[in-house]
N, C-alpha and C. Protein backbone atom coordinates (compact mmCIF):
# COMPACT_ATOMS: atom_id res chain seq x y z
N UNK A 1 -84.38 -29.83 -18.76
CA UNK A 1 -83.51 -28.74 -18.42
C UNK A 1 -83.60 -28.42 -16.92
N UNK A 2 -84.63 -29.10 -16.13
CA UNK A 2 -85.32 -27.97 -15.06
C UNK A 2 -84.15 -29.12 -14.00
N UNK A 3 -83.92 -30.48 -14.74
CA UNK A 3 -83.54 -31.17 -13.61
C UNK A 3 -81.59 -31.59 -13.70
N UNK A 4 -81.49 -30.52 -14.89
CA UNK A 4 -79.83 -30.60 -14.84
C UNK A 4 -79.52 -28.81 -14.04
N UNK A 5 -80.57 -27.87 -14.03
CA UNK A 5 -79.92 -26.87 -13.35
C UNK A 5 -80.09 -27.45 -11.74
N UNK A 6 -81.46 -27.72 -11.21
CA UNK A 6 -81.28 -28.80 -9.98
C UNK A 6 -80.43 -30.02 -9.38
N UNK A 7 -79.81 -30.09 -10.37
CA UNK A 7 -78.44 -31.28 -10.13
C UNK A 7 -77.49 -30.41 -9.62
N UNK A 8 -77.03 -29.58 -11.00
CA UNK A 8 -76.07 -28.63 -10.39
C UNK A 8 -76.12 -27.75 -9.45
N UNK A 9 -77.33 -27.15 -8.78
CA UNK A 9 -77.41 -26.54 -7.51
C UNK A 9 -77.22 -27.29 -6.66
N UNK A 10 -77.47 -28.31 -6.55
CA UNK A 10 -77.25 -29.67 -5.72
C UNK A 10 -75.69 -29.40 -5.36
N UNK A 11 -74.98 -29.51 -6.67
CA UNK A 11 -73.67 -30.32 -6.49
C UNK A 11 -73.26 -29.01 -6.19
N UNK A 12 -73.49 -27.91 -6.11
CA UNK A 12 -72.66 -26.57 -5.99
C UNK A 12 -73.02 -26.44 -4.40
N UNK A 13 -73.89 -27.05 -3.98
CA UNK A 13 -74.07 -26.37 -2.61
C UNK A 13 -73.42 -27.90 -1.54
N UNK A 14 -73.24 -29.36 -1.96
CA UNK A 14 -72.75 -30.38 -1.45
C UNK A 14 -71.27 -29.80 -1.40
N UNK A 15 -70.76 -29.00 -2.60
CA UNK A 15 -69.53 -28.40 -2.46
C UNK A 15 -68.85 -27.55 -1.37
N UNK A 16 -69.95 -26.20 -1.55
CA UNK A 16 -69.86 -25.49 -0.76
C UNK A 16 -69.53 -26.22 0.88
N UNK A 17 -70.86 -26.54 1.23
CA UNK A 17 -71.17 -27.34 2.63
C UNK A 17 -69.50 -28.09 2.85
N UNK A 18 -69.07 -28.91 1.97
CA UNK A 18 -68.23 -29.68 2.02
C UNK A 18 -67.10 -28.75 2.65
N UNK A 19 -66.62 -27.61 2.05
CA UNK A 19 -65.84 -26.92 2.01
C UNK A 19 -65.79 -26.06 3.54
N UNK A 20 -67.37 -25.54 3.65
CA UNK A 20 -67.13 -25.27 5.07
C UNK A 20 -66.78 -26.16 6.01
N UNK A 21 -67.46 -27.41 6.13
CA UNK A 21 -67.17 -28.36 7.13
C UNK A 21 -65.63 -28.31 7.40
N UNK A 22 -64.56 -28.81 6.21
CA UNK A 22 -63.03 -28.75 6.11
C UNK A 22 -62.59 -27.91 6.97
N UNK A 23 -63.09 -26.53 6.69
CA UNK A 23 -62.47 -25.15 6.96
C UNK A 23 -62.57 -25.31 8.44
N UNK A 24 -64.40 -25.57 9.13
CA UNK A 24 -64.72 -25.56 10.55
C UNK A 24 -63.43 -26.89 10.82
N UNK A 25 -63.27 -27.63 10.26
CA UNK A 25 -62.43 -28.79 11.12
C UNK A 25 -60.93 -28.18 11.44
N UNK A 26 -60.57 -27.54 10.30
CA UNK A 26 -59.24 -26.85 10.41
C UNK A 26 -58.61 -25.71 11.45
N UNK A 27 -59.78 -24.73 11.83
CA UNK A 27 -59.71 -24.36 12.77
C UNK A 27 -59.80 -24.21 13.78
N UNK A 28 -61.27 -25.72 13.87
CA UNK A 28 -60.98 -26.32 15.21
C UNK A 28 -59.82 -27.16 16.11
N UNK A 29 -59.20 -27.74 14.93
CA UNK A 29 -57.80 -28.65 15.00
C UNK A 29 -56.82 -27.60 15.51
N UNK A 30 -56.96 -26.79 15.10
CA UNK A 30 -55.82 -25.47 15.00
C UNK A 30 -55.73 -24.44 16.52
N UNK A 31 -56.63 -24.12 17.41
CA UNK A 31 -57.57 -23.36 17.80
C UNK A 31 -56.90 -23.98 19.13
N UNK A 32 -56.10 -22.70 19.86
CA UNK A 32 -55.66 -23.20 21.03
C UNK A 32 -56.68 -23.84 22.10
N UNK A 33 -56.40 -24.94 22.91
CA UNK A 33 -57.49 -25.42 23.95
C UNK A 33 -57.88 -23.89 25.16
N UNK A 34 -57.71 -23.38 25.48
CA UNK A 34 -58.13 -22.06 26.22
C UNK A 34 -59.10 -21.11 25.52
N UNK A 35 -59.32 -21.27 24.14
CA UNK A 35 -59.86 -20.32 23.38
C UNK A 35 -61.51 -20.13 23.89
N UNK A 36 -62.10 -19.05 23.65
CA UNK A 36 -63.62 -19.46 24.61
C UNK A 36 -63.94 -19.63 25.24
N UNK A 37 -63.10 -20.19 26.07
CA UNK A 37 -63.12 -20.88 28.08
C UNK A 37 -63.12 -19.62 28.68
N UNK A 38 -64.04 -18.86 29.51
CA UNK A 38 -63.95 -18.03 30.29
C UNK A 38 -64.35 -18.23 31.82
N UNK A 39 -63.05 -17.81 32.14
CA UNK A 39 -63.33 -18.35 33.86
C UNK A 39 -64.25 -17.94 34.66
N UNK A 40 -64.64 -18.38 35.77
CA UNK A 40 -65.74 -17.56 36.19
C UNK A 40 -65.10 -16.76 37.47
N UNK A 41 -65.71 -15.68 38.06
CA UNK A 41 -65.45 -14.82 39.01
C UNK A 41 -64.71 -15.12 40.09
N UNK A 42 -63.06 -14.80 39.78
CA UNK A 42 -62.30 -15.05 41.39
C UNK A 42 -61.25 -15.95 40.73
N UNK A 43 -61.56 -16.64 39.36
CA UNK A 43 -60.50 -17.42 38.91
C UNK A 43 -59.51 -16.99 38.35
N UNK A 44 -58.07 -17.39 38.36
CA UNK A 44 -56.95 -17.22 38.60
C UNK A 44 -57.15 -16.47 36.33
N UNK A 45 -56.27 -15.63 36.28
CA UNK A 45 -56.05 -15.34 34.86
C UNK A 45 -55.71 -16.09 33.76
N UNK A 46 -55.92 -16.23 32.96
CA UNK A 46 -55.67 -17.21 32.27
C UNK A 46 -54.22 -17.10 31.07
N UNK A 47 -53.53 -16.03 30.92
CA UNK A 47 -52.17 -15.30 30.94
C UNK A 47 -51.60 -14.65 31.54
N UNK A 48 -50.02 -14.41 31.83
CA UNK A 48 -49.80 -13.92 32.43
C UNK A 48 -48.51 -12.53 31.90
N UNK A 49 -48.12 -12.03 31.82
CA UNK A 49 -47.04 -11.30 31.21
C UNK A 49 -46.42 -9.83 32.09
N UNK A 50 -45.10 -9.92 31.89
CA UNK A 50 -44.59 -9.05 32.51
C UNK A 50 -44.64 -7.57 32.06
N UNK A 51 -44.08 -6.71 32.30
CA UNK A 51 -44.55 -5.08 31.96
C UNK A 51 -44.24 -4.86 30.45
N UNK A 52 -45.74 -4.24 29.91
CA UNK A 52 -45.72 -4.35 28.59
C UNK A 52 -44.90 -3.01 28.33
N UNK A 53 -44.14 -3.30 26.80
CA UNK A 53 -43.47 -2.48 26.14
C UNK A 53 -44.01 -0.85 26.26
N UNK A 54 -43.74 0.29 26.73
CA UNK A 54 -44.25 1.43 26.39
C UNK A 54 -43.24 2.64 25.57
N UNK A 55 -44.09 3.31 25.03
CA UNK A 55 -44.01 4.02 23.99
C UNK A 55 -43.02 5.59 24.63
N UNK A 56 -41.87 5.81 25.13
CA UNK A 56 -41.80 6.66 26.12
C UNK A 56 -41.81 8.53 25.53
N UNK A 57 -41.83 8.34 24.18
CA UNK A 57 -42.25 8.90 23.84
C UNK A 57 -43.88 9.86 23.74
N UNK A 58 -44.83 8.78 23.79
CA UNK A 58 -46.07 8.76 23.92
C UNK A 58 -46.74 8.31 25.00
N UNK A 59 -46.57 8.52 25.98
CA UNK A 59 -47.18 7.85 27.31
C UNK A 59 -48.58 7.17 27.51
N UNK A 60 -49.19 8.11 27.09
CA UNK A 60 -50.68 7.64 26.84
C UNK A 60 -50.96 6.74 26.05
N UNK A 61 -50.10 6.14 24.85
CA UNK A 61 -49.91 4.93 23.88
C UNK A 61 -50.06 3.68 24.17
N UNK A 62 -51.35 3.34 23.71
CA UNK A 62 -51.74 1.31 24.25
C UNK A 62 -50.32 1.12 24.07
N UNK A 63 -50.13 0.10 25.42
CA UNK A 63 -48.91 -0.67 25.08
C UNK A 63 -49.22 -1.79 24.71
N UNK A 64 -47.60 -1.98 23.56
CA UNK A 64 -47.58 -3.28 22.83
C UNK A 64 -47.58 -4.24 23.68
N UNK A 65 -48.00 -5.00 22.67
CA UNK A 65 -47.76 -6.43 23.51
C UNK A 65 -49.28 -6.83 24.72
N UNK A 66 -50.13 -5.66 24.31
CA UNK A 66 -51.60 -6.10 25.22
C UNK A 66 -52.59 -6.44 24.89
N UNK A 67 -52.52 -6.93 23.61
CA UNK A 67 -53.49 -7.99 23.09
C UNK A 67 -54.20 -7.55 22.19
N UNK A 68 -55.12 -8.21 21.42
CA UNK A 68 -55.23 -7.84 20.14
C UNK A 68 -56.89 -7.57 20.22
N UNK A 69 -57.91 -6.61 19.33
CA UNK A 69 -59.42 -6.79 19.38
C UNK A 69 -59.96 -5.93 20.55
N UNK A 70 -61.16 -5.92 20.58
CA UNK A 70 -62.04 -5.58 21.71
C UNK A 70 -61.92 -5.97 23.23
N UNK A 71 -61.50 -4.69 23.90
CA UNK A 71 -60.73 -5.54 24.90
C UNK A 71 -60.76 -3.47 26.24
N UNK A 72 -60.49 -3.61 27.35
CA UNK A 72 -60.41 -2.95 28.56
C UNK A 72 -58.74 -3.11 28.83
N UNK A 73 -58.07 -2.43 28.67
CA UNK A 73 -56.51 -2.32 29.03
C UNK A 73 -56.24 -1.82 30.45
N UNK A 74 -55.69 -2.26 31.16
CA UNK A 74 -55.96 -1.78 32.71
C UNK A 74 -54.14 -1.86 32.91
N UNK A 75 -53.27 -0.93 32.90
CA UNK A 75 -52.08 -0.59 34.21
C UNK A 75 -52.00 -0.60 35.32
N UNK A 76 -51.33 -1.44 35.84
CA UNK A 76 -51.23 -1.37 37.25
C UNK A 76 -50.26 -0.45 37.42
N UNK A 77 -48.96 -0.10 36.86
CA UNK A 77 -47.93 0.46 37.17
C UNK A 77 -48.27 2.01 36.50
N UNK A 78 -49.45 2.24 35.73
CA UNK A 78 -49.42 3.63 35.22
C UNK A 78 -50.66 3.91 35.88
N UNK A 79 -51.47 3.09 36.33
CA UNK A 79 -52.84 3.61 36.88
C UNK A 79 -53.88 4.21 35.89
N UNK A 80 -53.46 3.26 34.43
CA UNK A 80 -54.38 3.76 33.56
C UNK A 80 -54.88 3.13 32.70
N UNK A 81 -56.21 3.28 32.05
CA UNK A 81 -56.92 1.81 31.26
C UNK A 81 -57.33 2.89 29.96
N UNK A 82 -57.29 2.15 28.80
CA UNK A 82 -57.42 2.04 27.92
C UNK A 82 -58.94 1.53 27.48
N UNK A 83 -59.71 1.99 26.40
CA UNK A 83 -61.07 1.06 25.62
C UNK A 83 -60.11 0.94 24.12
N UNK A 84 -60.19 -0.34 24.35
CA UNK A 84 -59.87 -0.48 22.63
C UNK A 84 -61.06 -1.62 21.95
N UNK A 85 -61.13 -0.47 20.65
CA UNK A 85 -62.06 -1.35 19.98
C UNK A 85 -61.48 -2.57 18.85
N UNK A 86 -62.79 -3.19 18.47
CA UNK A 86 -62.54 -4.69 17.84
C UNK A 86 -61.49 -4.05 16.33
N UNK A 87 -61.50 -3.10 15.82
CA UNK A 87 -59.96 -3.06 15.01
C UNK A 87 -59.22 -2.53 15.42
N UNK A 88 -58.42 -2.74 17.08
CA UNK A 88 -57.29 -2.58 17.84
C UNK A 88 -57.29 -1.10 18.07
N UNK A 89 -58.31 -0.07 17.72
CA UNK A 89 -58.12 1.65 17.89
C UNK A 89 -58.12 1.73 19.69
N UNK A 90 -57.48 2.79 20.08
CA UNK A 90 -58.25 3.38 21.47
C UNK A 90 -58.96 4.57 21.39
N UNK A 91 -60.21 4.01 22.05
CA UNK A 91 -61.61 4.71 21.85
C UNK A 91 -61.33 5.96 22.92
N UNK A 92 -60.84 5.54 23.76
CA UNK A 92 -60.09 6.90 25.45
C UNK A 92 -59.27 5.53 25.88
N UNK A 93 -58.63 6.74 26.92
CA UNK A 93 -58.20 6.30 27.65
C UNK A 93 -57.78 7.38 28.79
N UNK A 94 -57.60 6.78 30.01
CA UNK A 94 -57.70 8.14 31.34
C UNK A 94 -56.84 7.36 32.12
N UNK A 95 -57.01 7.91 33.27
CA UNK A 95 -56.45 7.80 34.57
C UNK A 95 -57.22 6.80 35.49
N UNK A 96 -56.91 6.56 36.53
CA UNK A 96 -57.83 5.65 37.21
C UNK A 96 -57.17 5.86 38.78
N UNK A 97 -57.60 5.75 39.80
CA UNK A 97 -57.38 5.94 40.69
C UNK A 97 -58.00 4.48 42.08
N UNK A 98 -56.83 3.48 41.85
CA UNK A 98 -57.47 2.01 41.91
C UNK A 98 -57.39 2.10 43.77
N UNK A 99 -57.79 0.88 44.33
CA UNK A 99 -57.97 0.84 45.65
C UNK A 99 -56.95 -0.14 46.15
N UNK A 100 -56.87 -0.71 47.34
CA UNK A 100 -55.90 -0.65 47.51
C UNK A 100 -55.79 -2.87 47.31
N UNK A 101 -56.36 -3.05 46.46
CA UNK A 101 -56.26 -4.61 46.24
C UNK A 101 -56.09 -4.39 44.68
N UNK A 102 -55.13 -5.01 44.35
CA UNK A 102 -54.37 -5.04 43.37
C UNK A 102 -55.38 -6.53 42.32
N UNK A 103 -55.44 -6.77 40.92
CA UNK A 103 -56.35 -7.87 40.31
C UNK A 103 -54.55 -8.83 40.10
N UNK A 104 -54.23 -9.75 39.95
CA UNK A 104 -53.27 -10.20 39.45
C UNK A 104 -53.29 -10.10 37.69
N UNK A 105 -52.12 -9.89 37.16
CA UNK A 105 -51.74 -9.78 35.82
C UNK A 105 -52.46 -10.62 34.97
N UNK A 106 -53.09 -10.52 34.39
CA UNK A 106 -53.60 -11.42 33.25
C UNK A 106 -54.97 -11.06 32.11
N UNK A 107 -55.71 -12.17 31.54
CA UNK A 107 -56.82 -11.74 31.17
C UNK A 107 -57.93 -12.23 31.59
N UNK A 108 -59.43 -11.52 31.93
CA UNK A 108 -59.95 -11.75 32.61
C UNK A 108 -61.55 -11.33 31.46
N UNK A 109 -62.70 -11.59 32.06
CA UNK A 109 -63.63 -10.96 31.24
C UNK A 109 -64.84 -10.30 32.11
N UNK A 110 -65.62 -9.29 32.03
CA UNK A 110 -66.70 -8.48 32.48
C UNK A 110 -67.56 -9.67 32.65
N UNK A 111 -68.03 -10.13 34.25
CA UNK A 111 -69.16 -10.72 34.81
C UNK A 111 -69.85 -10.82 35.24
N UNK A 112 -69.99 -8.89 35.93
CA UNK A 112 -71.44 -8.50 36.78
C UNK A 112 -70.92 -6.95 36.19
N UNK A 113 -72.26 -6.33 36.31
CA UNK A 113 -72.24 -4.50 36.49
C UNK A 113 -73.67 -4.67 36.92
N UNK A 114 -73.88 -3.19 37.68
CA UNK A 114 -74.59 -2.88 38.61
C UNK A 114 -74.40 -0.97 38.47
N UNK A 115 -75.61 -0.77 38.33
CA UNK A 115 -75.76 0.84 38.01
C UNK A 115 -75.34 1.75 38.86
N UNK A 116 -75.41 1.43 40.05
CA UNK A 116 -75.68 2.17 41.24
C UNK A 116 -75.40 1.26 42.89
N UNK A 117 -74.43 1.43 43.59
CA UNK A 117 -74.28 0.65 44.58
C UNK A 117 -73.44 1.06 45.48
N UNK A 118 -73.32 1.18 47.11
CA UNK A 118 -72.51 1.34 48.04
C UNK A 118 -70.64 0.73 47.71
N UNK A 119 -69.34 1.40 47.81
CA UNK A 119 -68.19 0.45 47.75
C UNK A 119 -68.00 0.56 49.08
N UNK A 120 -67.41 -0.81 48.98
CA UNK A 120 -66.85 -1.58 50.31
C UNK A 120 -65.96 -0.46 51.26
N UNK A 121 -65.73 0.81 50.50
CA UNK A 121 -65.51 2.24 51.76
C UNK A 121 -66.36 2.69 51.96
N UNK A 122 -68.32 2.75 51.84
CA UNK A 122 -68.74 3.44 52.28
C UNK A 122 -69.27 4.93 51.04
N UNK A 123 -68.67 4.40 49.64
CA UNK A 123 -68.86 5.61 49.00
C UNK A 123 -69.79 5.12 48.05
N UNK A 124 -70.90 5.90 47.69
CA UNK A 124 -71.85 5.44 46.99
C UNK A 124 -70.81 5.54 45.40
N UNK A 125 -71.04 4.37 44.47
CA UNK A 125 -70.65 4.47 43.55
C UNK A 125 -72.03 4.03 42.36
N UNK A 126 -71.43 4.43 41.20
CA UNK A 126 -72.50 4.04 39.81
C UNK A 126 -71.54 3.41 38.36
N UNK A 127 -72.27 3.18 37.98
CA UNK A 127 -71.48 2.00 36.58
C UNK A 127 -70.47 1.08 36.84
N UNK A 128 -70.38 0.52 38.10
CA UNK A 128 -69.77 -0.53 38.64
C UNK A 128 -69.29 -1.77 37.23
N UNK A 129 -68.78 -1.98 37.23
CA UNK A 129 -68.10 -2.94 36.18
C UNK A 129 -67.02 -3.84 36.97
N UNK A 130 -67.60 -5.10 36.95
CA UNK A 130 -66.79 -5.99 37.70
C UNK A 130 -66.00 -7.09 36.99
N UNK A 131 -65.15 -7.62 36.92
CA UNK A 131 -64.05 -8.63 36.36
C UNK A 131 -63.52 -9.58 36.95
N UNK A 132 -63.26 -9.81 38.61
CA UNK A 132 -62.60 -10.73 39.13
C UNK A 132 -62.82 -10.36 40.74
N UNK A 133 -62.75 -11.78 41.62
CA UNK A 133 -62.86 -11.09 42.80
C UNK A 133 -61.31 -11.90 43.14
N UNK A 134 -60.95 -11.08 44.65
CA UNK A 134 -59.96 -11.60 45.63
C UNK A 134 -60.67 -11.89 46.86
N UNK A 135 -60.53 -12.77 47.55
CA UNK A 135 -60.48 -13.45 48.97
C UNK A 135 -62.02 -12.61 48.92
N UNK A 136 -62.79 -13.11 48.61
CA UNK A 136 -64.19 -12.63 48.54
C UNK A 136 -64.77 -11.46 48.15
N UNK A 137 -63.39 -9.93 47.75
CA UNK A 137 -63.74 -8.96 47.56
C UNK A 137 -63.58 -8.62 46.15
N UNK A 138 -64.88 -7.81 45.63
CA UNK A 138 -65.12 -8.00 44.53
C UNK A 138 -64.08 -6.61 43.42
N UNK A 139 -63.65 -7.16 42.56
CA UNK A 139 -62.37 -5.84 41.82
C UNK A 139 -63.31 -5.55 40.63
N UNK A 140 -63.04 -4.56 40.30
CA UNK A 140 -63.90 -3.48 39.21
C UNK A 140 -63.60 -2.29 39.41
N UNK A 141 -64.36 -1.59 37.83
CA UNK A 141 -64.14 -0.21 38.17
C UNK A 141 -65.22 0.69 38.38
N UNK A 142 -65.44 1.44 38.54
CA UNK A 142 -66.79 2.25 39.28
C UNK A 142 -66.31 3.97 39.47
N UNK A 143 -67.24 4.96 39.35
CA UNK A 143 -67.15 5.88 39.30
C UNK A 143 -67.96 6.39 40.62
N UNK A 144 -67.64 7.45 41.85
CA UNK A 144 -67.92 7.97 42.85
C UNK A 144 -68.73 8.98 42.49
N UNK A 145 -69.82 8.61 43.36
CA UNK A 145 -71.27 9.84 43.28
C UNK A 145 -70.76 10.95 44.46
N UNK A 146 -71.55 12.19 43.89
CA UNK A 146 -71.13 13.06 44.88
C UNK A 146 -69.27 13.24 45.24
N UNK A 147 -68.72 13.67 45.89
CA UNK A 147 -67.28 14.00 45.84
C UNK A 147 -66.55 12.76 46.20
N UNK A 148 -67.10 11.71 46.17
CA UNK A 148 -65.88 10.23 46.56
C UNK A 148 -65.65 10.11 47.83
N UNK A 149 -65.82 10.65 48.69
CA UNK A 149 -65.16 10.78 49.92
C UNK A 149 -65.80 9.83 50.91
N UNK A 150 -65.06 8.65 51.62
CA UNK A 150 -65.54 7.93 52.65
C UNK A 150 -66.29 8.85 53.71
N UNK A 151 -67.40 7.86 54.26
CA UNK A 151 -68.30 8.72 54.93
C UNK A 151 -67.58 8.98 56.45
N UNK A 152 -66.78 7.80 56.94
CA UNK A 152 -66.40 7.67 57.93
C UNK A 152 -64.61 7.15 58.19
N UNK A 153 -63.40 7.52 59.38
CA UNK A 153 -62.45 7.24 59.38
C UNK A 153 -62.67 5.33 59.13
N UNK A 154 -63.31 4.81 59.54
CA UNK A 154 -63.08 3.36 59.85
C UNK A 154 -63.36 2.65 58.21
N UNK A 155 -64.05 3.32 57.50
CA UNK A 155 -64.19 2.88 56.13
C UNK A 155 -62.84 3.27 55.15
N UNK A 156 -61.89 4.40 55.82
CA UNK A 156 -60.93 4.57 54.60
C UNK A 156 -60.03 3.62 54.68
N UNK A 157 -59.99 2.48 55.86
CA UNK A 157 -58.82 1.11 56.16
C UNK A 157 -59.63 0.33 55.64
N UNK A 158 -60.65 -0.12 54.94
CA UNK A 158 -61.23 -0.88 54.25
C UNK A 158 -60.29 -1.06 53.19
N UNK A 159 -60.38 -2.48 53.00
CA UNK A 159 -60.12 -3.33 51.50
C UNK A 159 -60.97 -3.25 50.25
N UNK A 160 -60.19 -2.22 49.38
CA UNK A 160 -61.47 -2.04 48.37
C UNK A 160 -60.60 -2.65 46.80
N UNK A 161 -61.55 -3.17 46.29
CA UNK A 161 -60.87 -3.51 44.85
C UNK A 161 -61.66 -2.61 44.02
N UNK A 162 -61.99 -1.45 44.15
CA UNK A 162 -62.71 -0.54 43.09
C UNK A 162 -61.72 0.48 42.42
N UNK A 163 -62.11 0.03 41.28
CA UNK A 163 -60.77 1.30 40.76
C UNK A 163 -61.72 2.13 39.72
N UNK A 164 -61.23 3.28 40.55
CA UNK A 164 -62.10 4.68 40.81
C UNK A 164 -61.52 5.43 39.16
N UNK A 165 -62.88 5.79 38.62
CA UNK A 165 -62.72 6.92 37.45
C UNK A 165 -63.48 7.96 37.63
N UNK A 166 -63.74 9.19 36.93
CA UNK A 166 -64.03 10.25 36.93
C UNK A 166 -65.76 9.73 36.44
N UNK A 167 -66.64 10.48 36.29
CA UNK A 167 -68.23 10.22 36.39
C UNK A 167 -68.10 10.37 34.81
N UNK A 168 -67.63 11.10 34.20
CA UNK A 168 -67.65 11.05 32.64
C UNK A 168 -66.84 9.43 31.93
N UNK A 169 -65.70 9.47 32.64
CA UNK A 169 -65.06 7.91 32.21
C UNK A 169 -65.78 6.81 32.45
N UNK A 170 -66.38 7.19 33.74
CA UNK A 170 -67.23 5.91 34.11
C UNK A 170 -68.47 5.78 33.09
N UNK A 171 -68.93 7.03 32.63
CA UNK A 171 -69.87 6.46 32.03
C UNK A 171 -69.41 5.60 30.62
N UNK A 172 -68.05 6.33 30.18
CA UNK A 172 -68.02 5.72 28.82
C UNK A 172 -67.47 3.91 29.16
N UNK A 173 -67.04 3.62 30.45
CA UNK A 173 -66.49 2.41 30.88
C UNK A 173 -68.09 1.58 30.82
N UNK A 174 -68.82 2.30 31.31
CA UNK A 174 -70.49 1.34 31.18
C UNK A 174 -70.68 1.30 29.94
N UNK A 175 -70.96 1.94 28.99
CA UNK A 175 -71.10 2.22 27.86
C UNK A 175 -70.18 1.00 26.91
N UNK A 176 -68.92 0.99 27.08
CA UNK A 176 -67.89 0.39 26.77
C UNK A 176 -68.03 -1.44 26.78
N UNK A 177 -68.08 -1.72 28.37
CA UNK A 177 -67.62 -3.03 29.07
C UNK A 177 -68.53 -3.38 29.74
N UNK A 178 -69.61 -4.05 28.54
CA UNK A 178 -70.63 -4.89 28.87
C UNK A 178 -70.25 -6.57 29.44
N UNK A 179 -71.38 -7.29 29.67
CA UNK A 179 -70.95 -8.83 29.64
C UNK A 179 -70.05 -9.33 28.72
N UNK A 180 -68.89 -9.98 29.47
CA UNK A 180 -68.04 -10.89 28.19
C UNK A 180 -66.82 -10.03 27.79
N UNK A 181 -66.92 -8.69 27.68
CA UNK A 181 -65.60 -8.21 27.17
C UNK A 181 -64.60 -7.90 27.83
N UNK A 182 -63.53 -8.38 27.36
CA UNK A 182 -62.25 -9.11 27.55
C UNK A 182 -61.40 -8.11 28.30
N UNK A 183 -61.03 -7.68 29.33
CA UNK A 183 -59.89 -7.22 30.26
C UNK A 183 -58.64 -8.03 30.67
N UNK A 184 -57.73 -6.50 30.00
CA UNK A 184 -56.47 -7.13 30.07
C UNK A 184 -55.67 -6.12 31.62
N UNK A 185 -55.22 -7.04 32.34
CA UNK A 185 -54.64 -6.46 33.25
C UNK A 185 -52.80 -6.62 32.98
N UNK A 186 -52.14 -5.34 32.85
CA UNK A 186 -50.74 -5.21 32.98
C UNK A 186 -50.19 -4.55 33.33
N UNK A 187 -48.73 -4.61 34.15
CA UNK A 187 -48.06 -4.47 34.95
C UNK A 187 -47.83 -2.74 34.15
């Protein structure tokens, strides 16, 4: 008896196994070539799309069409980002007050943060969250210690890619947009 229930665990689990393997092949076959590939810092987006659908009713309303899951929603044209979590909810969303280097349209993913650090104006910032650089300057968002204010005239003509939130947003943006998670930039 001991060696026909051991057969059949055998053959129930050669099944099983069998069955996953299929499944892993199917969705690897299936599984766009970009999937997983994450670029590294400064590289070009890997989609691109024009101004997503909004709700004009609801202003503050993720717009359609910005992707699906766990993800940082960033407006360029409303100046406002979104946290949406992995079953598509928005966790907040605020205002943002970006600098004056624009990220190009696309999706991008979280590849450095840094607690506490000087921005390229001169303003001490904290919860720095970075995503992509331009022509060597680094774009993220970051929240201003003390009142924000450049220390000096020659720092407010600075090239900054920091896009500035309130010290409460910023924290939930650290909190939020660790390594790896997915920022969507749209128009």
């Amino acid at each position: 008896m001991a060696g026909t229930s051991s057969g059949i665990v055998a053959a129930l689990t050669a099944a099983a196994l069998g069955a996953v393997g299929f499944l892993a092949y199917q969705a690897h076959a299936t599984a766009p070539a970009s999937l997983g590939v994450r670029p590294a810092a400064g590289a070009p987006p890997l989609a691109t799309a024009g101004k997503a659908p909004r709700d004009r009713r609801h202003p503050t309303a993720l717009p359609r069409g910005s992707g699906w899951g766990e993800r940082v929603v960033y407006s360029l044209d409303d100046d406002r980002v979104w946290l949406v979590g992995a079953t598509n909810r928005v966790q907040r969303t605020f205002r943002v007050n970006p600098g004056n280097i624009d990220p190009p349209i696309g999706t991008y993913w979280v590849t450095s943060r840094s607690s506490a650090v000087t921005g390229s104006d001169g303003v001490p910032v904290e919860h720095v969250v970075r995503f992509t650089s331009m022509d060597g300057l680094a774009i993220g968002f970051s929240a201003a210690v003390g009142n924000g204010e450049p220390q000096t005239g020659a720092e407010r003509s600075a090239r900054t890619g920091g896009i500035r939130e309130t010290r409460v947003n910023g924290d939930a943006m650290w909190a939020f947009a660790t390594i790896g998670v997915r920022v969507v930039v749209i128009r």
